[in-house]
Protein backbone atom coordinates (compact mmCIF):
# COMPACT_ATOMS: atom_id res chain seq x y z
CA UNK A 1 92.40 71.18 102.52
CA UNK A 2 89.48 72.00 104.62
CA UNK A 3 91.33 70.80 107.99
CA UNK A 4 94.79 72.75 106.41
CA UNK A 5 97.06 73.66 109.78
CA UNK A 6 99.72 75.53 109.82
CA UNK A 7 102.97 73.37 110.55
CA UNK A 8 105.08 76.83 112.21
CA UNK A 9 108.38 75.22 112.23
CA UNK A 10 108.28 73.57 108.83
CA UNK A 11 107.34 77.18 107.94
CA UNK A 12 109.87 78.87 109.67
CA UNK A 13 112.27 76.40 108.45
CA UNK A 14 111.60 77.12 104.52
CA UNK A 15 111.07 80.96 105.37
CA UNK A 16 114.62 81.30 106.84
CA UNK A 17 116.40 78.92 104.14
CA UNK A 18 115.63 82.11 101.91
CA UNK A 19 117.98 85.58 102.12
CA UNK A 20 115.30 88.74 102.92
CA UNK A 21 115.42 90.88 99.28
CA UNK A 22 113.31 93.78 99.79
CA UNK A 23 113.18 94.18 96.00
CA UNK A 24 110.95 91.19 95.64
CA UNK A 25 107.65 90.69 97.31
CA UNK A 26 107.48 87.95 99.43
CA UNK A 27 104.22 85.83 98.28
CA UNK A 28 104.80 83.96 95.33
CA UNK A 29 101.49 84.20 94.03
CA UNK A 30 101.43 88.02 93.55
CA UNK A 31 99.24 89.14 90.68
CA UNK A 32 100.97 91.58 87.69
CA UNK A 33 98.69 94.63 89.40
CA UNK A 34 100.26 94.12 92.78
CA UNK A 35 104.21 93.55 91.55
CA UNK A 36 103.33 96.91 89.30
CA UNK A 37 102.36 98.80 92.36
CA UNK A 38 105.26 97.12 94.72
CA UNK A 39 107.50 98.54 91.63
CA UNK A 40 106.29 101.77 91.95
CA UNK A 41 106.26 102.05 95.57
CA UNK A 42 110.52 101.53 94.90
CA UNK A 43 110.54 103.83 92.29
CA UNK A 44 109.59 106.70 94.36
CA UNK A 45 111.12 105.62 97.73
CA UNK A 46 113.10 108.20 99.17
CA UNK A 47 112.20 110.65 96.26
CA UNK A 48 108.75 111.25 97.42
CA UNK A 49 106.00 110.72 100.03
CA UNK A 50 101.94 109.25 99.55
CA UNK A 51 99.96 111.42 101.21
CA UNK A 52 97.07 108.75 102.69
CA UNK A 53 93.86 108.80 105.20
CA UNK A 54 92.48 106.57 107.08
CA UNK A 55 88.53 106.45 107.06
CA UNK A 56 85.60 105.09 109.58
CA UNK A 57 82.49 106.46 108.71
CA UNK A 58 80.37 106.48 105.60
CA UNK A 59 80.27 110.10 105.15
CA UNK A 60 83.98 110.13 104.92
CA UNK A 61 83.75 113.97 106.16
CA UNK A 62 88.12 114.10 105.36
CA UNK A 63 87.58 114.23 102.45
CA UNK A 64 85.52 117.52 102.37
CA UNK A 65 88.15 119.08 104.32
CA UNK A 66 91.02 117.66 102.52
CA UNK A 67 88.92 118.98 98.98
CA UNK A 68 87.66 122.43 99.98
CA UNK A 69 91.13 123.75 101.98
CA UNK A 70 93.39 121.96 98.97
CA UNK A 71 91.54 120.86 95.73
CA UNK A 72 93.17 117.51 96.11
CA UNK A 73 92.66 113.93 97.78
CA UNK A 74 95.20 111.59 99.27
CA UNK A 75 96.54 109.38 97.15
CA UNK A 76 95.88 106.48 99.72
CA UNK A 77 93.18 105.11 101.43
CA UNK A 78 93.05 103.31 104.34
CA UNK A 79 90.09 101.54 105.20
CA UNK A 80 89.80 98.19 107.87
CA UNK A 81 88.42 94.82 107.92
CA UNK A 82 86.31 95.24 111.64
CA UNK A 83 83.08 95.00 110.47
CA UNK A 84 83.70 92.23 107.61
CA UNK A 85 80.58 89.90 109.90
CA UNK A 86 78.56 93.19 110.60
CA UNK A 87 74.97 93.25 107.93
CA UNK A 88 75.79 96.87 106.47
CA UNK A 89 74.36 98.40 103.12
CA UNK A 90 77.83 99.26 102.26
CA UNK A 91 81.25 97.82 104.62
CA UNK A 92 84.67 99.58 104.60
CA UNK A 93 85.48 97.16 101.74
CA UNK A 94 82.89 97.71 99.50
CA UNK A 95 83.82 101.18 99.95
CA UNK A 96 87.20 100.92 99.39
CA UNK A 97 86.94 98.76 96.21
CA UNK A 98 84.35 101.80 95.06
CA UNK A 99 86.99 104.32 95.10
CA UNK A 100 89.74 102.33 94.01
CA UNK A 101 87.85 101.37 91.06
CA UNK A 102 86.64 104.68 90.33
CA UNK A 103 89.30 107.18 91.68
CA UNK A 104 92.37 105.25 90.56
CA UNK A 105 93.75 105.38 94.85
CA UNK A 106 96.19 103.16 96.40
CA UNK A 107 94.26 100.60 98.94
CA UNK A 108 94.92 99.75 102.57
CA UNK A 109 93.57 97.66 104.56
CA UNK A 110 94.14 97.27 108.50
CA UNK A 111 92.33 94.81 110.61
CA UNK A 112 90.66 96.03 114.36
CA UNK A 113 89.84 91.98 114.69
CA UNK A 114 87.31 91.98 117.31
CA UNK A 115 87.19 88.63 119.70
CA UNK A 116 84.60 87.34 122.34
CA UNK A 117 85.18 88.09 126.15
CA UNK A 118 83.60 84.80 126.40
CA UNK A 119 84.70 81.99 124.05
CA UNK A 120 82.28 79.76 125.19
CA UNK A 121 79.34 81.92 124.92
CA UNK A 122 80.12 83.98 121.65
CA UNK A 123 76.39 84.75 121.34
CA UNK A 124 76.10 86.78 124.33
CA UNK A 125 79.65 87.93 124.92
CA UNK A 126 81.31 91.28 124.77
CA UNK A 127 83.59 91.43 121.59
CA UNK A 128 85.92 93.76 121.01
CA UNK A 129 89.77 94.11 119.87
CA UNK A 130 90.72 96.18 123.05
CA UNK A 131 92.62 93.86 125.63
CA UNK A 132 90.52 94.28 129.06
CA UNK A 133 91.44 95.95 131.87
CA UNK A 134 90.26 96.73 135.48
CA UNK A 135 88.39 100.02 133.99
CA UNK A 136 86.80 99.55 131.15
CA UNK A 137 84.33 96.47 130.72
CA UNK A 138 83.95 97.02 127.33
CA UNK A 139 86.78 94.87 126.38
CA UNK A 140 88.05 91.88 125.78
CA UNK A 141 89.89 89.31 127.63
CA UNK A 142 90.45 86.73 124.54
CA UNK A 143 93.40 84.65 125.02
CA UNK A 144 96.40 84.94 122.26
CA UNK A 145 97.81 82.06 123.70
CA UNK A 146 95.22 79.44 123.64
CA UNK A 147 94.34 81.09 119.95
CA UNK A 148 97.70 79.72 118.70
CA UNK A 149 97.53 76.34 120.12
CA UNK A 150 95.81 73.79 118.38
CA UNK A 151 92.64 71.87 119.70
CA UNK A 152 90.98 75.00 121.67
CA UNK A 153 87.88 77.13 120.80
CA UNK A 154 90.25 80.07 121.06
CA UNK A 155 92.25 78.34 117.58
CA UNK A 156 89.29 77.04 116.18
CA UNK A 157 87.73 80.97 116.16
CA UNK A 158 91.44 82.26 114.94
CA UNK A 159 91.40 79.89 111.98
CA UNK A 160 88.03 80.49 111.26
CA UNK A 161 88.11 85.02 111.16
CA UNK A 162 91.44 84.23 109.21
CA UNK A 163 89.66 82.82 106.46
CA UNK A 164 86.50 85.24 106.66
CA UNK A 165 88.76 87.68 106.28
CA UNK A 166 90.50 86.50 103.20
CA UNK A 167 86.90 86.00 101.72
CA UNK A 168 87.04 89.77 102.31
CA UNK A 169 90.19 90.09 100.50
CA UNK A 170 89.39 87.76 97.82
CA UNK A 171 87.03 90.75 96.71
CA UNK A 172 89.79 93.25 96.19
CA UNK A 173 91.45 90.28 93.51
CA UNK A 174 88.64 89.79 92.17
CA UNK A 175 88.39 93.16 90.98
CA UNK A 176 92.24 93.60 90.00
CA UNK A 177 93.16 95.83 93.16
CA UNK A 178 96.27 95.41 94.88
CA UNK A 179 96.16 95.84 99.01
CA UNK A 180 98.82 97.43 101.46
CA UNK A 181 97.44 94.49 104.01
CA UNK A 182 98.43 95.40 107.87
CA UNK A 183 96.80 93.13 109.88
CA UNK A 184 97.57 92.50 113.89
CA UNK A 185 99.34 96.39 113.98
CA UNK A 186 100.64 97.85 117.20
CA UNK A 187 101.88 94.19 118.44
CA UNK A 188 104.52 96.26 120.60
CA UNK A 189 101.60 97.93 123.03
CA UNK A 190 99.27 96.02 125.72
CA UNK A 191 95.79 97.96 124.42
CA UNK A 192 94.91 95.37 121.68
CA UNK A 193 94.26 91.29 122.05
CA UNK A 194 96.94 90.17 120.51
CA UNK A 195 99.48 92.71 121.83
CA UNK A 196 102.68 91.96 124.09
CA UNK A 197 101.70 91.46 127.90
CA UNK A 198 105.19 92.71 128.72
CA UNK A 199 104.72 90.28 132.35
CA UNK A 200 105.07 87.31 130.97
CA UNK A 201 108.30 85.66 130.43
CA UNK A 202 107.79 86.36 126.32
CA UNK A 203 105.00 84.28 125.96
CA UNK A 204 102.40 86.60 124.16
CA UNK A 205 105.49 87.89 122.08
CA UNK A 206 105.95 84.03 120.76
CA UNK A 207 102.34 84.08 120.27
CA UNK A 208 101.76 87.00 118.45
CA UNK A 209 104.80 85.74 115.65
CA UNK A 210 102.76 82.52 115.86
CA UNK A 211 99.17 84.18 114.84
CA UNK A 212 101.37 86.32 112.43
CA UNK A 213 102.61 83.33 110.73
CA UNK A 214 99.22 81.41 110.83
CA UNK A 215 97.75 84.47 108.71
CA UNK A 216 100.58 84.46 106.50
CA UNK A 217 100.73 80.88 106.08
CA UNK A 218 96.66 80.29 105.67
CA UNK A 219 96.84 83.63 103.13
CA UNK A 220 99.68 82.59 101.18
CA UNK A 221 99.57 78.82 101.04
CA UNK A 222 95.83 77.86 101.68
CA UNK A 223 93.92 80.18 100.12
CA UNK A 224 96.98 81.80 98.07
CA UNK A 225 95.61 85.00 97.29
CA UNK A 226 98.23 87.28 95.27
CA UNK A 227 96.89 90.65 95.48
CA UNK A 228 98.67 91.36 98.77
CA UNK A 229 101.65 93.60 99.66
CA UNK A 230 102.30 92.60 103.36
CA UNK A 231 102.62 95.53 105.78
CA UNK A 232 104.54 94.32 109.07
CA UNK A 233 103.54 97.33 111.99
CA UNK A 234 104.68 95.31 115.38
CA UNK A 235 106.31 98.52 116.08
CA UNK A 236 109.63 96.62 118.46
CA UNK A 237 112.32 94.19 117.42
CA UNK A 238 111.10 92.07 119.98
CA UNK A 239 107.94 91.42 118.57
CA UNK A 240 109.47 91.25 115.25
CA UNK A 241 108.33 88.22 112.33
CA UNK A 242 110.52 86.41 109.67
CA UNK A 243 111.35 89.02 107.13
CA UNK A 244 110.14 86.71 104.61
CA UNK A 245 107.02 87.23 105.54
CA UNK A 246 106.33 91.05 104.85
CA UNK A 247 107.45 93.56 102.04
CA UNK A 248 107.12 96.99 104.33
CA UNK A 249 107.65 97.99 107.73
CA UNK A 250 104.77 100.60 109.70
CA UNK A 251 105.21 102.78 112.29
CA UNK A 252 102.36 104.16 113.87
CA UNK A 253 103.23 107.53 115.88
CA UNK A 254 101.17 109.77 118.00
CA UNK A 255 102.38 112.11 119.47
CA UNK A 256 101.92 114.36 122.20
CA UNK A 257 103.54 117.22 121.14
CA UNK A 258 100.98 119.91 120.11
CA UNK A 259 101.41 120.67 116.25
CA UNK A 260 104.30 118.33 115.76
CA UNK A 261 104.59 118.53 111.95
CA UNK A 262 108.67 117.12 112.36
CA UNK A 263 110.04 114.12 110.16
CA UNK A 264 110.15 111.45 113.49
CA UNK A 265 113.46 111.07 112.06
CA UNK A 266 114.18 109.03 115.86
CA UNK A 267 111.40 106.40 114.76
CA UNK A 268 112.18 105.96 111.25
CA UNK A 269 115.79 105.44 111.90
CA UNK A 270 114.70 102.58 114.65
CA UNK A 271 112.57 100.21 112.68
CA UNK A 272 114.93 100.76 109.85
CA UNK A 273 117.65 99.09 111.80
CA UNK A 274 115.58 95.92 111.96
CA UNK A 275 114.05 95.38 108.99
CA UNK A 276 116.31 94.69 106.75
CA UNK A 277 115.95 97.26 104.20
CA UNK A 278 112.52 96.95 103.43
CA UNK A 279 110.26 100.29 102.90
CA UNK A 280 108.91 102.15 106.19
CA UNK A 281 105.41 103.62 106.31
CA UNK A 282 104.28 106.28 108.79
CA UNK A 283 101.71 104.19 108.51
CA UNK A 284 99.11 105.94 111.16
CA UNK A 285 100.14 108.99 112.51
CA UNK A 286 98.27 111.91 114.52
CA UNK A 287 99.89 114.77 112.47
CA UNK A 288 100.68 115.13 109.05
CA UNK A 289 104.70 115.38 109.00
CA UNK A 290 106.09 118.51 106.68
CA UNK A 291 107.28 117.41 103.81
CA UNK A 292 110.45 119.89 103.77
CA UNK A 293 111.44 118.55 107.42
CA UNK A 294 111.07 115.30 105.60
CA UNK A 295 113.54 116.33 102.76
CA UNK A 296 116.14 117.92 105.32
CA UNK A 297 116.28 115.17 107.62
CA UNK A 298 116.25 112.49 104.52
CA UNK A 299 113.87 110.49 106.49
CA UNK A 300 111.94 108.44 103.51
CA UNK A 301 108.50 107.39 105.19
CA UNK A 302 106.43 105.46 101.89
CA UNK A 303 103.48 107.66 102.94
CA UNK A 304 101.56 109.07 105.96
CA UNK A 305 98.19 107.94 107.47
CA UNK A 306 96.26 110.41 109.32
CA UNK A 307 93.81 108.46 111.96
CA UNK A 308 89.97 109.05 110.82
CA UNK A 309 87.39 111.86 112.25
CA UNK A 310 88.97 114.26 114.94
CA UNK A 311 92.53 114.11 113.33
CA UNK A 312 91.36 115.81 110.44
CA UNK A 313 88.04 117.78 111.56
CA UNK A 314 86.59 119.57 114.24
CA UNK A 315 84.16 117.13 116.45
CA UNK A 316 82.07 118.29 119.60
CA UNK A 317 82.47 115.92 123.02
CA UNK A 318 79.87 113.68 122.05
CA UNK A 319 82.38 112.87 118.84
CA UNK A 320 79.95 114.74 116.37
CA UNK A 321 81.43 116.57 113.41
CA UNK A 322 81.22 120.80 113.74
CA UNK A 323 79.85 122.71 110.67
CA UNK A 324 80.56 126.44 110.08
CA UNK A 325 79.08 128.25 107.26
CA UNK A 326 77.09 126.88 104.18
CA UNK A 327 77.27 123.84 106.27
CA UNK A 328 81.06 122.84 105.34
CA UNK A 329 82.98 120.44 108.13
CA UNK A 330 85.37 122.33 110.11
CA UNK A 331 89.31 121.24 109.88
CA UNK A 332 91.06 120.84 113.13
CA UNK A 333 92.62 123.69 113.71
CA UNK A 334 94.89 121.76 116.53
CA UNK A 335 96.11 119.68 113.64
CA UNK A 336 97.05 121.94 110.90
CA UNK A 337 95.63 125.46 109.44
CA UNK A 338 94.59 125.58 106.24
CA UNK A 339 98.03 127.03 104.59
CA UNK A 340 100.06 124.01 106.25
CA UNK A 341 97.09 121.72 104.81
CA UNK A 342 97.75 123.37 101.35
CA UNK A 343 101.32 123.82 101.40
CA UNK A 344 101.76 120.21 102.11
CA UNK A 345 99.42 119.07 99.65
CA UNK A 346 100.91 121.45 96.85
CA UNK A 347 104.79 120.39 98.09
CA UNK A 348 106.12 118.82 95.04
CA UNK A 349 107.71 115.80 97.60
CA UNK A 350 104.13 115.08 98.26
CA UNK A 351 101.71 113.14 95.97
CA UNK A 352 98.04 113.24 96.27
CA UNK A 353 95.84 111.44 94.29
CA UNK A 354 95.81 113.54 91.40
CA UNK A 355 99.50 113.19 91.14
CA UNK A 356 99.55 109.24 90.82
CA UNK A 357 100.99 108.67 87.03
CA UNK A 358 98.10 106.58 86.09
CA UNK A 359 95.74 109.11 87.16
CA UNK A 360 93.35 109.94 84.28
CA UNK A 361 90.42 112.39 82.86
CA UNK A 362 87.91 109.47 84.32
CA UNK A 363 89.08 109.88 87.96
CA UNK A 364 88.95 113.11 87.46
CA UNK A 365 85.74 113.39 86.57
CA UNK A 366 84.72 110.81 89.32
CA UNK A 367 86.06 112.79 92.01
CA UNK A 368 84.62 115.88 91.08
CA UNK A 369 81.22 114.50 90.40
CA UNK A 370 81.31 112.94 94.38
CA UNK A 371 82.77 115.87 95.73
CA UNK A 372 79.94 118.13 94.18
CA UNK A 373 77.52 115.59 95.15
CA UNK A 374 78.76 115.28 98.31
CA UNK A 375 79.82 118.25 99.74
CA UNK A 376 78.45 120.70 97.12
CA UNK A 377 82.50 121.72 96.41
């Protein structure tokens, strides 16, 4: 097993001799915890919304905003696998197994996979997950297509951070904790490695499925975890994978309308047409959508992510967090005032973390004992 390969077209040919059911999750190894949560996630489809964050730093400063404007926390948390080879007291997945444990939250997990400029020189390369371009040499120019072809140091490396990171996922089963897992998101846009190049005849499009299928396959089959609900966020039908392959669709919207709190009823219609009627996530977004523009225009996002830092608080231009009085963390103001922040969070279409039915006295207490401890609240 230690020299497994992926064989794509005998996968391929076994994924498509199956008919898509997005009442099913598609790994056959799932765990009773993760069908239990994939049940859930159904049950309130269309009837409700997860409120969710994504977090960066340690100090997870959101959470003092989201606590002191609301008395609540997001019911998800969304936490990444980029520095899973970094020596830190405490990574984004111990943290996230911490509060999942202790709080009772939803998990999930995205993956910014960083990649040498120079494959043959790892040790004194640039690394990143940005593609490079002409202005920026802080960036990467790893090649997706040599990392799906077989026999290259660019494959070799692929195969190699796959499994690393399902040593990192292997944690999360371990403990009993399901994971929304949405690795290789945004595959529509040019910005990350192993994003479409848009000028070249398909290629990096064929590529990307490829790499898509090699994690699946290599997850699934080879080291056959079961505590993961796949979360497919290529964001086009061209750069679209097997529908046996995830169990819900992401979108990830920005936008650049100031204070636009609307449903992106446009977007969620679009990847619903392709996905063959599996659950869509706004699954990073730059402003929380209102959840009775959500209910008028019937558009059933799973949950919303907020992006980490500056989507949720104040920051000065060297990206530092802004304190007012008794040393509290500003909220962004550009993002949402307090009463949208609260009416949201109190919206009976919303759930927060306190809302989740298996929430109990012992999360309770948790979160009010780190809150206090934290952020004196």
């Amino acid at each position: 097993m230690k020299d497994y390969i992926t064989n794509i077209d005998d996968l391929l040919e076994q994924l498509d001799s199956k008919t898509p059911d997005p009442d099913y999750l598609v790994s056959k190894n799932a765990d009773t915890n993760t069908k239990r949560l994939f049940e859930y996630l159904k049950s309130i489809y269309g009837k409700n919304i997860l409120s969710g964050q994504q977090y960066l730093q340690p100090a997870e400063l959101e959470d003092a905003v989201y606590y002191r404007i609301t008395g609540r926390l997001p019911a998800i948390r969304g936490y990444d696998l980029m520095d899973m080879d970094k020596k830190m007291s405490s990574s984004q997945t111990d943290r996230a197994i911490y509060w999942a444990k202790n709080s009772g939250c939803i998990i999930t997990m995205c993956w910014h996979w960083y990649a040498p400029d120079d494959i043959k020189d790892t040790a004194n390369s640039v690394w990143s997950f940005y593609y490079k371009t002409t202005d920026n040499s802080r960036k990467t120019s790893f090649d997706i297509l040599k990392a799906v072809q077989e026999g290259t140091p660019e494959y070799r490396f692929a195969v190699q951070k796959i499994d690393r990171a399902a040593e990192e996922l292997k944690k999360f089963e371990a403990q009993g904790i399901p994971v929304l897992w949405r690795p290789l998101h945004e595959a529509a846009g040019s910005w990350f490695w192993w994003g479409n190049r848009g000028n070249d005849g398909g290629e990096s499009a064929k590529a990307y499925k490829k790499l898509w299928y090699m994690i699946f396959d290599r997850l699934e089959n080879y080291h056959k975890l079961g505590n993961l609900i796949w979360v497919w966020n290529g964001q086009s039908e061209e750069m679209a994978v097997n529908p046996n392959t995830y169990d819900l669709c992401g979108e990830d919207i920005y936008s650049e309308v100031p204070q636009d709190h609307s449903s992106q009823k446009g977007k969620f219609l679009e990847v619903t047409s392709y996905t063959y009627g599996k659950m869509a996530a706004l699954s990073e977004c730059g402003y929380i959508p209102d959840p009775e523009e959500l209910k008028r225009d019937g558009v059933k996002w799973l949950w919303w992510l907020p992006w980490w830092g500056s989507f949720v608080y104040k920051m000065d231009e060297k990206w530092h967090p802004v304190f007012g009085e008794k040393g509290l963390v500003l909220h962004n103001n550009e993002k949402f005032s307090p009463e949208q922040l609260k009416s949201y969070f109190d919206n009976s279409y919303c759930l927060t973390l306190d809302k989740l039915p298996w929430y109990n006295k012992e999360n309770s207490g948790f979160v009010e004992r780190i809150m206090k401890e934290r952020f004196g609240l």
